[in-house]
N, C-alpha and C. Protein backbone atom coordinates (compact mmCIF):
# COMPACT_ATOMS: atom_id res chain seq x y z
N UNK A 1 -39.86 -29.62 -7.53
CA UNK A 1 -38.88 -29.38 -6.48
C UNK A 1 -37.64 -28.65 -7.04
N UNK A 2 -37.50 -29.62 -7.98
CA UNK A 2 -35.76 -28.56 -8.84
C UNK A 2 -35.91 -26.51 -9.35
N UNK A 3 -37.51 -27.05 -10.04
CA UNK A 3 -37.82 -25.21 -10.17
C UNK A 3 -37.87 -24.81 -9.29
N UNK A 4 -38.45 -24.92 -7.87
CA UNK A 4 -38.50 -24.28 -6.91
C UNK A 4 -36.64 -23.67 -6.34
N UNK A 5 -36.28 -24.56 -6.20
CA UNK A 5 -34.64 -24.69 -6.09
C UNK A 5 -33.92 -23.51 -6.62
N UNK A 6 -34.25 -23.46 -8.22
CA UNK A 6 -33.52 -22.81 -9.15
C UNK A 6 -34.11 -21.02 -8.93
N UNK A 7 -35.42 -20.92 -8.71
CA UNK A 7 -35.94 -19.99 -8.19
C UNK A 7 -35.48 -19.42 -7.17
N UNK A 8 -35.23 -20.08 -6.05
CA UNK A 8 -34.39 -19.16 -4.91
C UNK A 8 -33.27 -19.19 -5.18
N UNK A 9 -32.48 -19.81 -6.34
CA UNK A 9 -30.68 -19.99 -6.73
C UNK A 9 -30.81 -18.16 -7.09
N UNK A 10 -31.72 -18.02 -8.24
CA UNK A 10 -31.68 -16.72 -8.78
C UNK A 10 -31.89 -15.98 -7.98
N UNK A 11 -33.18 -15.98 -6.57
CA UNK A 11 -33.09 -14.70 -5.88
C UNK A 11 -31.88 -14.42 -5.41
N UNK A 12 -31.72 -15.41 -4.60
CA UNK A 12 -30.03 -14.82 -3.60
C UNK A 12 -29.25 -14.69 -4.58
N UNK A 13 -28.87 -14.80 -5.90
CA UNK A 13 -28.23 -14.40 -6.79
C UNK A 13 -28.38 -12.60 -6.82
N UNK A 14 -29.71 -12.17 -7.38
CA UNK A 14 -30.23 -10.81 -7.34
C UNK A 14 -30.03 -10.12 -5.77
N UNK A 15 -30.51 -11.05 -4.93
CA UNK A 15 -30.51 -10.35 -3.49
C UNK A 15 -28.71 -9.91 -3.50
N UNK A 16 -27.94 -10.78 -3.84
CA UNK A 16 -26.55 -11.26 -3.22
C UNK A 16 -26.08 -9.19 -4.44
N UNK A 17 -26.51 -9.36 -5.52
CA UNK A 17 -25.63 -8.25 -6.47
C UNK A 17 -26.60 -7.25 -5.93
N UNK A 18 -28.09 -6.79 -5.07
CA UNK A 18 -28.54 -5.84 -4.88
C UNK A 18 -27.74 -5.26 -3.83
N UNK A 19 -27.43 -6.15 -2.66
CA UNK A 19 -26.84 -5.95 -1.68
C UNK A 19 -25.36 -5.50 -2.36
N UNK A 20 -24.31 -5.65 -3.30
CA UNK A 20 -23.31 -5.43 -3.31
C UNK A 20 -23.65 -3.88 -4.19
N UNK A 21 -24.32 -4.26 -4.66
CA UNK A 21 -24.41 -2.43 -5.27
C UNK A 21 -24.46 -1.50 -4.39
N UNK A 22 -25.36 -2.05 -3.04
CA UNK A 22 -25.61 -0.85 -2.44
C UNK A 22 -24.58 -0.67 -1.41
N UNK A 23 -23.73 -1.50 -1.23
CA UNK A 23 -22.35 -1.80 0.01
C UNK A 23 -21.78 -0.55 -1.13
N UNK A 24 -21.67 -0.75 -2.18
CA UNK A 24 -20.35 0.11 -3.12
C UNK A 24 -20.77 1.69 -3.43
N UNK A 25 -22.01 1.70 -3.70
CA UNK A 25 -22.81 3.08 -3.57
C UNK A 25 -21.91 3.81 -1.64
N UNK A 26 -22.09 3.02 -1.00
CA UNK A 26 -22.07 3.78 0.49
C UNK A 26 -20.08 3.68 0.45
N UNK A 27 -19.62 3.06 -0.15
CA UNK A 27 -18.29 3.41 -0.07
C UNK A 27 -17.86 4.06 -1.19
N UNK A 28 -18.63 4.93 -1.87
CA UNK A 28 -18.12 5.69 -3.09
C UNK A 28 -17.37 7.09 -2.32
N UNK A 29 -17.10 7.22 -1.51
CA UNK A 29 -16.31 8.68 -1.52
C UNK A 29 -15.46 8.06 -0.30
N UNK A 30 -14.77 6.59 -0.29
CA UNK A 30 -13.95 6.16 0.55
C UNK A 30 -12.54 5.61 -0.81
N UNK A 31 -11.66 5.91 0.29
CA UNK A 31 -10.35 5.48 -0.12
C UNK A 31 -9.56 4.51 0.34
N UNK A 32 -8.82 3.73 -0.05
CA UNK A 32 -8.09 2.79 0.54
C UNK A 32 -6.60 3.38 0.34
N UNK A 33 -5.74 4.00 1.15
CA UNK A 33 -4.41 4.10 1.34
C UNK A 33 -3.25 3.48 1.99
N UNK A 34 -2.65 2.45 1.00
CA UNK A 34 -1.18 1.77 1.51
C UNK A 34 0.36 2.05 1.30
N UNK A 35 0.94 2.12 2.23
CA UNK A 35 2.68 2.51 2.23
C UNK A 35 2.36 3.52 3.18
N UNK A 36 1.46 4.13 3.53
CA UNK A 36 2.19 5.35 4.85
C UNK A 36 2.37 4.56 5.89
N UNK A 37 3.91 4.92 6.62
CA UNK A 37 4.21 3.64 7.65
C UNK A 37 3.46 4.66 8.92
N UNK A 38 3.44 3.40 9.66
CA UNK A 38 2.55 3.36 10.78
C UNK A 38 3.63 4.17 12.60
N UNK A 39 2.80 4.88 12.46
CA UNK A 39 3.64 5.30 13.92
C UNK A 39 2.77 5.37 15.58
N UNK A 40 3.23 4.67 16.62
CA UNK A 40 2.25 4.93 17.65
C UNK A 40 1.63 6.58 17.78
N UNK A 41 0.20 6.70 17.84
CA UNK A 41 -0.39 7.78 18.53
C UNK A 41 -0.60 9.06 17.50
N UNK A 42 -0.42 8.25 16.47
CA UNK A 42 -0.86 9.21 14.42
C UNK A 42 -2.24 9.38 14.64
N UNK A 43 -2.23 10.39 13.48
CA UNK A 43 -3.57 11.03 13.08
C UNK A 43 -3.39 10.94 12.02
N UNK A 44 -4.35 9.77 11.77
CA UNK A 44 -4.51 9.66 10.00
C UNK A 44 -4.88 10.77 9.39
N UNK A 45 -5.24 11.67 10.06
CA UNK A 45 -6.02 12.57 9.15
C UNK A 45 -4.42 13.81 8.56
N UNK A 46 -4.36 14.25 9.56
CA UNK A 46 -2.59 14.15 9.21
C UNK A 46 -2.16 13.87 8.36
N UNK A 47 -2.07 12.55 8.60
CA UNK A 47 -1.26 11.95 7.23
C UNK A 47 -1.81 11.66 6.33
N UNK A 48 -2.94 12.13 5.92
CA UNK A 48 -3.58 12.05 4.56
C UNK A 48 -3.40 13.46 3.99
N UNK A 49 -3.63 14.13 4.92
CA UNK A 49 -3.73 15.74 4.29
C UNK A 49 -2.21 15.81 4.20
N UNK A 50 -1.15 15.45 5.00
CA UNK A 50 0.36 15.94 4.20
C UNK A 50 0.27 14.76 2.73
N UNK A 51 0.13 13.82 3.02
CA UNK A 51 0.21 12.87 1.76
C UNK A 51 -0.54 13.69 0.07
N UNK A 52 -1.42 14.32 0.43
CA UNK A 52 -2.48 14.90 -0.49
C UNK A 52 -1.74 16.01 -0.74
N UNK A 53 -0.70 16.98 -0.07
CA UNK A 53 -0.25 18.00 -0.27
C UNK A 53 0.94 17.89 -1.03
N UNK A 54 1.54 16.45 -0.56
CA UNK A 54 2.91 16.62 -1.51
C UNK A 54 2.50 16.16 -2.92
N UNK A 55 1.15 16.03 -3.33
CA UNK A 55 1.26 15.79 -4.71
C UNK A 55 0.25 16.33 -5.57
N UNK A 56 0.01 17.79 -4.62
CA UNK A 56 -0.30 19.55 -5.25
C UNK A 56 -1.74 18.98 -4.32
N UNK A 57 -2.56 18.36 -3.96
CA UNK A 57 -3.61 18.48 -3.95
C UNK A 57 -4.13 19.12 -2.11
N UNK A 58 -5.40 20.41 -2.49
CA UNK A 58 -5.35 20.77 -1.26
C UNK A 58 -6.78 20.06 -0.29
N UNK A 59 -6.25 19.56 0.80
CA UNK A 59 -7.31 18.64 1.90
C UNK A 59 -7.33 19.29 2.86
N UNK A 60 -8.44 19.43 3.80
CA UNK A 60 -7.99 20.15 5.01
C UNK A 60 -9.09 18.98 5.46
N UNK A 61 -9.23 19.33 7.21
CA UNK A 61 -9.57 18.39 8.06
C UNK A 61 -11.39 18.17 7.47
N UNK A 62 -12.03 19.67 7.11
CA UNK A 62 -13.35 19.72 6.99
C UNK A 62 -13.62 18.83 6.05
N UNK A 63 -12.79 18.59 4.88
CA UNK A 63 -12.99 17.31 3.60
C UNK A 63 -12.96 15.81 4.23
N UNK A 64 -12.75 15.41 5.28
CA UNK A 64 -12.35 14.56 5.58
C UNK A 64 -13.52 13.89 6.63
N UNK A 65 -14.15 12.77 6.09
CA UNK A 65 -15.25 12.92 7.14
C UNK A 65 -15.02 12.01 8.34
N UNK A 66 -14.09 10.68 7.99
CA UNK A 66 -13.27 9.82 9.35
C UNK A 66 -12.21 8.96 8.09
N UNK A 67 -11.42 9.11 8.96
CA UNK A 67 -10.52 8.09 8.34
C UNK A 67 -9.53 6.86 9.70
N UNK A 68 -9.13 6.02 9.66
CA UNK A 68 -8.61 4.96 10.72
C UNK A 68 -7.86 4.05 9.88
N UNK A 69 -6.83 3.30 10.64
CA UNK A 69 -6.25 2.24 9.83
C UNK A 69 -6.99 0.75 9.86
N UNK A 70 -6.61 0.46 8.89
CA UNK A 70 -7.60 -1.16 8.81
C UNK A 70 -7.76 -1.69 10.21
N UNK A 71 -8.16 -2.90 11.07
CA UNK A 71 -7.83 -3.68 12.30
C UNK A 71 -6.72 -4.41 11.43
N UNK A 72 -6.16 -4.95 12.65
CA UNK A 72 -5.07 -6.02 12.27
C UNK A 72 -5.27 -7.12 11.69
N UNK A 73 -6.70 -7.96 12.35
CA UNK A 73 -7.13 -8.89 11.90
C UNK A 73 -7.52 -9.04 10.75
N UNK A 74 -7.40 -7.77 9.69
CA UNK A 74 -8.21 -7.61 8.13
C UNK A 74 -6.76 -7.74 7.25
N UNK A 75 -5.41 -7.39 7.54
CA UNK A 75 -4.68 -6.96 7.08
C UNK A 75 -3.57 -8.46 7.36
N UNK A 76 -2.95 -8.92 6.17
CA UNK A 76 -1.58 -9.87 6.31
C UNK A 76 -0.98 -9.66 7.39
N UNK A 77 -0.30 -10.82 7.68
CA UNK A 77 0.79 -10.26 8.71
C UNK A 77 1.96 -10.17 8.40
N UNK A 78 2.25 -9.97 7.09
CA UNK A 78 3.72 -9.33 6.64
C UNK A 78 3.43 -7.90 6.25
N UNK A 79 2.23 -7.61 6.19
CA UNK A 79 1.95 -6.57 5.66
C UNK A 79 2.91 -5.08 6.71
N UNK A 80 3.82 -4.09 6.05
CA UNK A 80 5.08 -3.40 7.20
C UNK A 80 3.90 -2.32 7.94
N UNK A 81 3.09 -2.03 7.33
CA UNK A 81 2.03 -1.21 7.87
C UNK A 81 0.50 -0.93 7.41
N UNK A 82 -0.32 -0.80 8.15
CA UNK A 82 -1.83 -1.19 8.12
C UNK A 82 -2.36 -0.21 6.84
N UNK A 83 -3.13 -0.09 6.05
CA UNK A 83 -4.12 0.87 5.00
C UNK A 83 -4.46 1.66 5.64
N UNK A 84 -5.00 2.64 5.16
CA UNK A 84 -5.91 3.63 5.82
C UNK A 84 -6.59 3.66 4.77
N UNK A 85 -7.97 3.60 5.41
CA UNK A 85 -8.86 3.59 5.03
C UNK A 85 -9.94 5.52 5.44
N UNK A 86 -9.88 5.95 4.37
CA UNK A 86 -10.88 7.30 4.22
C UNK A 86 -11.86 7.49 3.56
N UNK A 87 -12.84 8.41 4.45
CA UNK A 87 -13.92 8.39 3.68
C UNK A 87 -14.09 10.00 3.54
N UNK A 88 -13.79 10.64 2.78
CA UNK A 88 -14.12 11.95 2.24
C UNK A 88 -15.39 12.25 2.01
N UNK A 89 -15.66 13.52 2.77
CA UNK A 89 -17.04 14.72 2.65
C UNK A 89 -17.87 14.77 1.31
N UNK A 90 -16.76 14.80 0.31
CA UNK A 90 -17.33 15.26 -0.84
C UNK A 90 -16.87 13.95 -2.09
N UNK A 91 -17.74 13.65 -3.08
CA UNK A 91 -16.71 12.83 -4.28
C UNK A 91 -16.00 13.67 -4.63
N UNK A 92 -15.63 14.94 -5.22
CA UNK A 92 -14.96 15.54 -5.92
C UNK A 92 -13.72 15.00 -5.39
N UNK A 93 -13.66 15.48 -3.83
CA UNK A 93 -12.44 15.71 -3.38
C UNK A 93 -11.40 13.82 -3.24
N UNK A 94 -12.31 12.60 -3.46
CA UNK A 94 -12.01 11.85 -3.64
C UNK A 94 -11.46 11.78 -5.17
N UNK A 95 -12.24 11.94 -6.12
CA UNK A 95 -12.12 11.84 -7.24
C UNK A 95 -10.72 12.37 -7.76
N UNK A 96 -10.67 13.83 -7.28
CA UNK A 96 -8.80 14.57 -6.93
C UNK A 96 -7.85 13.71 -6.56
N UNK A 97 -8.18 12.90 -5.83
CA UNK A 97 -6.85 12.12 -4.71
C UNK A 97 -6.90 11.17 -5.84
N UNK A 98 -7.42 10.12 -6.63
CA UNK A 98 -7.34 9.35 -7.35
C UNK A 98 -6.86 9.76 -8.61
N UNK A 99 -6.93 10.98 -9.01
CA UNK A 99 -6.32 11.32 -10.23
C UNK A 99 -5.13 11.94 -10.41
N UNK A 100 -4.55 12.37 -8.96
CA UNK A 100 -3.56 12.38 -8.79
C UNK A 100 -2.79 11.40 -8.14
N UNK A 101 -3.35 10.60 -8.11
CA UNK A 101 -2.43 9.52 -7.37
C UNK A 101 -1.35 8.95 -8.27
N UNK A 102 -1.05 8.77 -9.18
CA UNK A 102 0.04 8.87 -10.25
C UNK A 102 1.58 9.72 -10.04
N UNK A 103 1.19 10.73 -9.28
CA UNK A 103 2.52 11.82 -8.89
C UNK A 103 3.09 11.10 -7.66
N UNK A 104 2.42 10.29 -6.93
CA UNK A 104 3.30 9.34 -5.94
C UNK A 104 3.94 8.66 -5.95
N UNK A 105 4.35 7.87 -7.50
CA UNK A 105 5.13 7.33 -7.78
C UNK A 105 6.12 7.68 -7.83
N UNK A 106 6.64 8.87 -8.29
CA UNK A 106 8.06 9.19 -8.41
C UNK A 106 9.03 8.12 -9.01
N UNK A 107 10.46 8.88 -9.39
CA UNK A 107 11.43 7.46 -10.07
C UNK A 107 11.30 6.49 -9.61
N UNK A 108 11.56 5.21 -10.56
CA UNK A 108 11.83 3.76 -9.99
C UNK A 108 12.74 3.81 -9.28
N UNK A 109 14.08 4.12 -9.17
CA UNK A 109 14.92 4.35 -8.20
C UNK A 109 15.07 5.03 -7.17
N UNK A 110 13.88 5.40 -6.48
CA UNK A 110 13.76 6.35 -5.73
C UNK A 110 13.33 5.54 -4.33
N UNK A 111 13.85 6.10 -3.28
CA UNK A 111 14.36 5.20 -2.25
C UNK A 111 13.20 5.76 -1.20
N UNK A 112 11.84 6.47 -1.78
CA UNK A 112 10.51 6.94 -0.62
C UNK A 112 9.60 5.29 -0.81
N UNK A 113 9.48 5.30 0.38
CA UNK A 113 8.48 4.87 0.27
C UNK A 113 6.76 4.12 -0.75
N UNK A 114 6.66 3.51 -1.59
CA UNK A 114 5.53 3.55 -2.45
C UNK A 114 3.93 3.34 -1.49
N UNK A 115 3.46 4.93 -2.46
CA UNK A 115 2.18 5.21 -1.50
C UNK A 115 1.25 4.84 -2.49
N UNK A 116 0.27 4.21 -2.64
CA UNK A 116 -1.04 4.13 -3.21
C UNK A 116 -2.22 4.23 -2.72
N UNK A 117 -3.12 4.76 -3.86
CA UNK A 117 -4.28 5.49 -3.41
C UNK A 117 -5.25 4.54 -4.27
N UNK A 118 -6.13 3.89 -3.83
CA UNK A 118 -7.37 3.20 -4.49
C UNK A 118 -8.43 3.22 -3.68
N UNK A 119 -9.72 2.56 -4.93
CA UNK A 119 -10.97 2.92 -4.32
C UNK A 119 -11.44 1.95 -3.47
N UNK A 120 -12.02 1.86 -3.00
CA UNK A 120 -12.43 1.23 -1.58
C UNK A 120 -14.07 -0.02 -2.18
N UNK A 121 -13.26 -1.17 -3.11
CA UNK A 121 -14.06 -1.48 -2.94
C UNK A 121 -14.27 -2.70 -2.66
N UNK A 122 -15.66 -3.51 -2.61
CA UNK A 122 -16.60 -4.28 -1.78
C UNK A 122 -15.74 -5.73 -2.47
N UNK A 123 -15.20 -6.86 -1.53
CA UNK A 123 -14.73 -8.32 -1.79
C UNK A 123 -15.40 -8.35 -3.52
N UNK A 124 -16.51 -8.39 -3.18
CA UNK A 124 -16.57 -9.26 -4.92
C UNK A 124 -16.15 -8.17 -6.23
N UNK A 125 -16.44 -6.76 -5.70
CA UNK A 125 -15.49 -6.11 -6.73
C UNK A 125 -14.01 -6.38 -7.16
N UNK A 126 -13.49 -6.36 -5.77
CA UNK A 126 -12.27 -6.70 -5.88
C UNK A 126 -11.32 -7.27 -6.53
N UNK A 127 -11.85 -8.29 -6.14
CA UNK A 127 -11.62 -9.93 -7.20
C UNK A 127 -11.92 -9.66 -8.38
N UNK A 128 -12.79 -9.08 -8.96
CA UNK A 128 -12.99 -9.03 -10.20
C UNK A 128 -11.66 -8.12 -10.67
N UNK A 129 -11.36 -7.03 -10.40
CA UNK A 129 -10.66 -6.09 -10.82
C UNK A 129 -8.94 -7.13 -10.20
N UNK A 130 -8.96 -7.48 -9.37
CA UNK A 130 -7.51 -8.64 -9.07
C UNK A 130 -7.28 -9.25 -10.73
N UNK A 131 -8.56 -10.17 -10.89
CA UNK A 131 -8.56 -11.31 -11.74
C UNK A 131 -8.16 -10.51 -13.12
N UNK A 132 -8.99 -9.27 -13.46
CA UNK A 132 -8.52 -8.62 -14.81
C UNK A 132 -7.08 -7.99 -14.77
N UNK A 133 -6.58 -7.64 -14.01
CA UNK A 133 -5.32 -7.08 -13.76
C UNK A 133 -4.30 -8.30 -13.72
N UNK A 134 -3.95 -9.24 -13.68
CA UNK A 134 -3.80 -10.81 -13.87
C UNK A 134 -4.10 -11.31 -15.33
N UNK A 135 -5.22 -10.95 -15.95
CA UNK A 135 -5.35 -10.73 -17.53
C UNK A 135 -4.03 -10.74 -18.20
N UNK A 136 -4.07 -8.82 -17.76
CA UNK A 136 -3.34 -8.05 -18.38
C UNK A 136 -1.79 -8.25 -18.70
């Protein structure tokens, strides 16, 4: 009875990391974007492509395959404005936005807004990358 037990412990173990590989495979050319404040009746897409421009990089609408802000229900409720969440046409053009995402910082004393650009990924990634950053 216990081997039997331990046998399906390991499948849904394997099932549980096959399934998360392939959730993270399908969000590889998605972005997670927080600090652009939120205005009634925006076009994220808009505001990704000016966001992408002020820090040299060029986006136009065709790179962009949907982008929307989180629901409310996913997001804190102190949180001052929702993520946007994008999913770009191409990796390259993701891969760009992430390697420049560093030029958004600007001075510590600098009174814009802080915009960040990360990758979009799946709860149990997450946590992992939370917990090592908490390490550090």
């Amino acid at each position: 009875m216990n081997k039997k037990i331990d046998e399906r412990d390991k499948v849904i173990v394997e099932l549980s990391d096959r399934l998360d590989r392939s959730e993270q495979y399908a969000r590889r050319n998605n972005l997670r974007i927080t600090g652009i404040a939120e205005s009634e009746g925006e076009d994220t897409d808009d505001l990704i492509i000016a966001m992408a421009k002020s820090i040299g990089i060029d986006v136009s609408h065709e790179d962009i395959d949907i982008s929307h802000r989180l629901p409310k229900r996913l997001v804190a409720p102190q949180t001052p404005s929702r993520p946007i969440l994008v999913r770009m046409v191409s990796n390259s053009t993701q891969r760009k936005l992430l390697k420049s995402r560093s030029r958004l910082k600007g001075p510590k004393d600098s009174k814009k807004p802080k915009i960040f650009i990360n990758e979009d990924w799946t709860r149990p990634r997450a946590t992992i990358a939370k917990k090592s950053r908490q390490l550090v």
